[in-house]
C-alpha atoms as a PDB file:
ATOM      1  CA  UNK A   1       0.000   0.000   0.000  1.00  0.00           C
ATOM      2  CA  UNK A   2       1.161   3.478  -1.487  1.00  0.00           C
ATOM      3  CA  UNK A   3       0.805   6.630   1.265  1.00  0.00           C
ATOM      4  CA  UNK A   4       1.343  10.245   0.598  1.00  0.00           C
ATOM      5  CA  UNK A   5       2.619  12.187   3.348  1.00  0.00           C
ATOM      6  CA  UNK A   6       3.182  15.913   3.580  1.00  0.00           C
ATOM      7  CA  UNK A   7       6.855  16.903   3.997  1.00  0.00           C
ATOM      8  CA  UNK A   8       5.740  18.711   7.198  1.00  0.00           C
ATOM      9  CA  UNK A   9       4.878  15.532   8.661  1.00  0.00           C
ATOM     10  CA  UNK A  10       8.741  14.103   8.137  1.00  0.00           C
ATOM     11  CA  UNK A  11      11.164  14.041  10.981  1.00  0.00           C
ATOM     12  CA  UNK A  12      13.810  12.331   9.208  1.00  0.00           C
ATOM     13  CA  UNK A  13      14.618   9.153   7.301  1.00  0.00           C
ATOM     14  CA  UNK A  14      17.042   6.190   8.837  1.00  0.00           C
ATOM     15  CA  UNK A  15      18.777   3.235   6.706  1.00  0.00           C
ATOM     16  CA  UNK A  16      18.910   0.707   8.670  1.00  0.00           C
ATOM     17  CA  UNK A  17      20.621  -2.676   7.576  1.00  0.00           C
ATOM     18  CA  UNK A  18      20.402  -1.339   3.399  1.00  0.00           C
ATOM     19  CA  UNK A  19      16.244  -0.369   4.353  1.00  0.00           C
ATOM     20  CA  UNK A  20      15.090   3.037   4.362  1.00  0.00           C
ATOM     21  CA  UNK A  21      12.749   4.053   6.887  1.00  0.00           C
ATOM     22  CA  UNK A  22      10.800   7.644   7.215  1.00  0.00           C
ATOM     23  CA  UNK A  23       9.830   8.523  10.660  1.00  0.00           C
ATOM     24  CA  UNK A  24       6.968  11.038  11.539  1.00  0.00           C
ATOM     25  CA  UNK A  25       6.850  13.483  14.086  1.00  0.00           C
ATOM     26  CA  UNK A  26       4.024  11.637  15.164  1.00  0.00           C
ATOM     27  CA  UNK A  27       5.864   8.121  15.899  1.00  0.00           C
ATOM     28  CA  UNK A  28       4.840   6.921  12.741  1.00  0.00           C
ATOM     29  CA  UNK A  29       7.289   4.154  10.257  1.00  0.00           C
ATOM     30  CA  UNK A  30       7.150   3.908   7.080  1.00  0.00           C
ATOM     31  CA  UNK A  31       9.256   1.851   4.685  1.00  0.00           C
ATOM     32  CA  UNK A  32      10.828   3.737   1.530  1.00  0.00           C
ATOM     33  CA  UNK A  33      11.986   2.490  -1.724  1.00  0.00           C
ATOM     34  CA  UNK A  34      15.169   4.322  -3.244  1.00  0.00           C
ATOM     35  CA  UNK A  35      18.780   4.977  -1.886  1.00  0.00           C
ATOM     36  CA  UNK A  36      19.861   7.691   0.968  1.00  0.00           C
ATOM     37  CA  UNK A  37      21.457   9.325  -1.660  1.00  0.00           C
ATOM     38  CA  UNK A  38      18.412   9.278  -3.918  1.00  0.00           C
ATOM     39  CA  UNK A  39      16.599  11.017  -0.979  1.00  0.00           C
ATOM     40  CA  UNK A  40      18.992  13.321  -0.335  1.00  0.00           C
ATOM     41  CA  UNK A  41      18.688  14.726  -3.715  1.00  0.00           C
ATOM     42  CA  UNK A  42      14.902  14.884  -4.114  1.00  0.00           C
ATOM     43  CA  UNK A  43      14.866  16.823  -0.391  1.00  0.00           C
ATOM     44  CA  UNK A  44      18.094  19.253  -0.934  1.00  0.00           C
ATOM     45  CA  UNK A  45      15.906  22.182  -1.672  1.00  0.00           C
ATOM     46  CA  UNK A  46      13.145  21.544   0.992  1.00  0.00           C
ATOM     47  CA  UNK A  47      14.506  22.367   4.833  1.00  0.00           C
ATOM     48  CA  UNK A  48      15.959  18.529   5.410  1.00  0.00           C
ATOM     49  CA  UNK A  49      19.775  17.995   5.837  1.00  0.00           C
ATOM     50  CA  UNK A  50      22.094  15.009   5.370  1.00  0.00           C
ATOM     51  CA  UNK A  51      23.447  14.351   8.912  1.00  0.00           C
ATOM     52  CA  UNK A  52      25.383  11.260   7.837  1.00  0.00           C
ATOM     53  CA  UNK A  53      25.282   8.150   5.688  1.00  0.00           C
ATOM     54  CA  UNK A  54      22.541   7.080   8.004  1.00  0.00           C
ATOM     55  CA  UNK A  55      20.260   9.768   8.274  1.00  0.00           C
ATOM     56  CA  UNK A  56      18.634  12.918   6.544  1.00  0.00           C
ATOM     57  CA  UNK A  57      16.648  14.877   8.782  1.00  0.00           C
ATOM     58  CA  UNK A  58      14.232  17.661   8.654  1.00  0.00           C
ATOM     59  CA  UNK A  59      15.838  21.449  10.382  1.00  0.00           C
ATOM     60  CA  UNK A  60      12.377  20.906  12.449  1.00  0.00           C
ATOM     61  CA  UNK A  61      13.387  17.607  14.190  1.00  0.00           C
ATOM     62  CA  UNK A  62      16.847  19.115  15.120  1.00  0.00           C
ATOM     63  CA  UNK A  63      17.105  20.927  18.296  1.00  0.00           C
ATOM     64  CA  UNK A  64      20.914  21.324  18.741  1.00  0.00           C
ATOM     65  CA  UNK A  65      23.725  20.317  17.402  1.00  0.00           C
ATOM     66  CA  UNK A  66      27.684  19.785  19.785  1.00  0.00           C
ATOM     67  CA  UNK A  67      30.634  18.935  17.378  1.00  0.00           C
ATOM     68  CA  UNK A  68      32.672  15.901  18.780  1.00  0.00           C
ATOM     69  CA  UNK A  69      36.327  15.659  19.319  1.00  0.00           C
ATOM     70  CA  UNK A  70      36.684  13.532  15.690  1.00  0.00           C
ATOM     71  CA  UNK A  71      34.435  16.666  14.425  1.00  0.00           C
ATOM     72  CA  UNK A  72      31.573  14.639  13.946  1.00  0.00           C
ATOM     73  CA  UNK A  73      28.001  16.148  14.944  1.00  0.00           C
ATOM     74  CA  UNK A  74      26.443  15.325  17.968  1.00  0.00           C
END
């Protein structure tokens, strides 16, 4: 089954073990077909960001950021 979600209702999208998954700010799952890098590009020009090769996440669903001693984000 197909569902269309408003980009306001994304928090962010995980890869987990080669799967994509979309999380909504309401708790929600969803699987999604493509790669992270895929994703990435469709979303560059609509307020998400590509914290790492794990996750893209909306600006919204970020609350603060720390840089780490190997400068990664935190």
């Amino acid at each position: 089954v197909e569902e269309k979600l408003s980009l306001k209702e994304c928090a962010f999208i995980k890869s987990t073990d080669k799967l994509l998954w979309l999380h909504t700010f309401e708790g929600e799952k969803y699987r999604l077909n493509g790669t992270m890098d895929e994703w990435a590009e469709k979303l560059k020009h609509s307020n998400f960001y590509r914290i790492n090769r794990q996750y893209i996440s909306s600006f919204r669903a970020i609350k603060s950021t720390e840089q780490t001693e190997t400068r990664k984000l935190k």
